[in-house]
C-alpha atoms as a PDB file:
ATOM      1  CA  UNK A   1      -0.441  -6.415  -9.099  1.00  0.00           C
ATOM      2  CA  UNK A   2      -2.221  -7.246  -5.668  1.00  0.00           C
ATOM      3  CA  UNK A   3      -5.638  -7.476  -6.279  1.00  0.00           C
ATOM      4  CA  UNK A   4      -7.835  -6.865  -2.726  1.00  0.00           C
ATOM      5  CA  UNK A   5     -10.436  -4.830  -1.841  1.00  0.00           C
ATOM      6  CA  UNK A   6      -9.667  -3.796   2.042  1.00  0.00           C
ATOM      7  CA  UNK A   7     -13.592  -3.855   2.008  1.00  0.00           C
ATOM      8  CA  UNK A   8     -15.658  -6.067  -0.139  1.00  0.00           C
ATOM      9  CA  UNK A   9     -12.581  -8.921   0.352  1.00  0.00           C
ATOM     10  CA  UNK A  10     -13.123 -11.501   2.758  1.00  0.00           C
ATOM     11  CA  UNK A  11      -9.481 -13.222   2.538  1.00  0.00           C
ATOM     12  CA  UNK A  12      -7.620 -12.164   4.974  1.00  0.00           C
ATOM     13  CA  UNK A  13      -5.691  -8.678   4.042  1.00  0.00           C
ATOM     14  CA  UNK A  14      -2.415  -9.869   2.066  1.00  0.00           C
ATOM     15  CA  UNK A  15       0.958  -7.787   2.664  1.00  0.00           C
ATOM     16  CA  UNK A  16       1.002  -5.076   0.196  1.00  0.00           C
ATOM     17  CA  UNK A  17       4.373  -5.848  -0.563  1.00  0.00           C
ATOM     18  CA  UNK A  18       5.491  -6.248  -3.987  1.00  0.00           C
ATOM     19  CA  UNK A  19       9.376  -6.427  -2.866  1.00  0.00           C
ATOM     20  CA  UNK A  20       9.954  -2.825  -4.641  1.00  0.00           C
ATOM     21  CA  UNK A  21      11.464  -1.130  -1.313  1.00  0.00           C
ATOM     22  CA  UNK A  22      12.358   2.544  -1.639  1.00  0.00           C
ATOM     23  CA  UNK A  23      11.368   5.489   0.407  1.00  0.00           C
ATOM     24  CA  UNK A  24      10.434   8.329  -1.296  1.00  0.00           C
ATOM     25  CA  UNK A  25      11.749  11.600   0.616  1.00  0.00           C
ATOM     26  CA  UNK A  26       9.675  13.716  -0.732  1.00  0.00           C
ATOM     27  CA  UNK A  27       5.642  11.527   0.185  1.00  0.00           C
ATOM     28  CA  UNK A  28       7.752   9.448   2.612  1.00  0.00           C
ATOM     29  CA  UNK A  29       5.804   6.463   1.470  1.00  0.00           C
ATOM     30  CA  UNK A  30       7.265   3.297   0.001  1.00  0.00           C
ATOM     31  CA  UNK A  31       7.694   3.506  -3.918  1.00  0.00           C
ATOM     32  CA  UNK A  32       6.679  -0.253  -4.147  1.00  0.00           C
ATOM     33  CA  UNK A  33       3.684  -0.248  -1.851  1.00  0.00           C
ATOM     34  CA  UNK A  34       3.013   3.250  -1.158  1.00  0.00           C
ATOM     35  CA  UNK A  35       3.047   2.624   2.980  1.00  0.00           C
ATOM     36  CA  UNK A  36       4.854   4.574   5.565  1.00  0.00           C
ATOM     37  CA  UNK A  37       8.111   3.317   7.547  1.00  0.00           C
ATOM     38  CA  UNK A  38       5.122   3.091  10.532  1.00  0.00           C
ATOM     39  CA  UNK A  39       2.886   1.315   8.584  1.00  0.00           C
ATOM     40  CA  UNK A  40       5.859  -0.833   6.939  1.00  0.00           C
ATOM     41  CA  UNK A  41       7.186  -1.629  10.967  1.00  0.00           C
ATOM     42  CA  UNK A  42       3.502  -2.290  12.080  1.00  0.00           C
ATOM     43  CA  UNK A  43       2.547  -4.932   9.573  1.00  0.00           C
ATOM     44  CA  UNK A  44       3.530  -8.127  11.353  1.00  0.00           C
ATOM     45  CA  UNK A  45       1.864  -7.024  14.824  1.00  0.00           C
ATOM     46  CA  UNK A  46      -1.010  -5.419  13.214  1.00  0.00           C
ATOM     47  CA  UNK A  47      -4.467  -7.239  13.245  1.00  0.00           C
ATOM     48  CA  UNK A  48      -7.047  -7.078  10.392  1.00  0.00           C
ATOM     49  CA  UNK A  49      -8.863  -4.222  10.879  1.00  0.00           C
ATOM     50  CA  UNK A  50      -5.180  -2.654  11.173  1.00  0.00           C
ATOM     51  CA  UNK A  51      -4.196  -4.144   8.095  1.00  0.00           C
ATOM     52  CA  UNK A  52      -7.419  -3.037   5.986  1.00  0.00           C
ATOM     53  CA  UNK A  53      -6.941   0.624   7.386  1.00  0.00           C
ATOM     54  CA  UNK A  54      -3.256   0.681   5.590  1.00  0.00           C
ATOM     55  CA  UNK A  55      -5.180  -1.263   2.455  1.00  0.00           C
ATOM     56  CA  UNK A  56      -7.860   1.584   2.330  1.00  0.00           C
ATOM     57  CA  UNK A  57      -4.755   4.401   3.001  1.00  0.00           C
ATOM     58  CA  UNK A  58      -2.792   2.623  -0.046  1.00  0.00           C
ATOM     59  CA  UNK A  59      -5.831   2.698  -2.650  1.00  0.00           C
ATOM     60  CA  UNK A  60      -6.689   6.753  -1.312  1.00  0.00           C
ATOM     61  CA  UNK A  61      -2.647   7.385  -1.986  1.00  0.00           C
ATOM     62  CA  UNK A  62      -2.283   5.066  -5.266  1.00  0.00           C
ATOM     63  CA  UNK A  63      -4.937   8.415  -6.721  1.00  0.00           C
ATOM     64  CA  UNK A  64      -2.769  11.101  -5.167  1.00  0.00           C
ATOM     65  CA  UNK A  65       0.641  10.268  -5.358  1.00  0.00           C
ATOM     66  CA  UNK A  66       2.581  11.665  -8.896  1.00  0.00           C
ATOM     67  CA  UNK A  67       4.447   8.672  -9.287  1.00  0.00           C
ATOM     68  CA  UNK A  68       1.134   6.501  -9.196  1.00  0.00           C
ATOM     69  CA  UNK A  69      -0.193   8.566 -11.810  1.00  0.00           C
ATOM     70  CA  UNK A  70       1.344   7.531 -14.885  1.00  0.00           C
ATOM     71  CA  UNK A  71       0.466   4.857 -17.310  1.00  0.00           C
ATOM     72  CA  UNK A  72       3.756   2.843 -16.526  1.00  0.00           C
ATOM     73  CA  UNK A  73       2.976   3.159 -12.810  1.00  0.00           C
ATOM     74  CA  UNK A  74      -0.601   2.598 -12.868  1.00  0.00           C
ATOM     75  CA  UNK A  75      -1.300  -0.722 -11.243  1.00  0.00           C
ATOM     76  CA  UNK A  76       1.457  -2.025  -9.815  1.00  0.00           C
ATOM     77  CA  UNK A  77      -0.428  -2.695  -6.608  1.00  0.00           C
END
């Protein structure tokens, strides 16, 4: 599990990466990290205000998301 609050952390916003890579077609998000193919493209030119926007998007999704919502699935990020 990544641990990091895009807004109370003052490290510097860790790839949310946790080397699980599959899209889902139906959210069109990342399975492992729950990004976009954007957001997943944009990472390496993206500064850290970027970076914490995808953080905060990721936490709002990990809530909505069915697959995030089971007990198995529940903090894997």
């Amino acid at each position: 599990m990544i641990d990091f609050d895009p807004d109370r952390d003052g490290r510097p916003a860790p790839s949310p990466c946790i080397n699980v890579c599959q899209m889902d077609p139906q959210s069109g998000l990342c399975e492992g990290c729950l990004r976009s193919l954007d957001e997943i493209a944009q990472w390496g030119a993206a500064d850290e205000e970027q970076r914490r926007t995808v953080w905060r998007a990721i936490l709002r999704r990990k809530g909505e998301v069915p697959m995030w919502q089971s007990d198995e699935n529940r903090g894997a990020i």
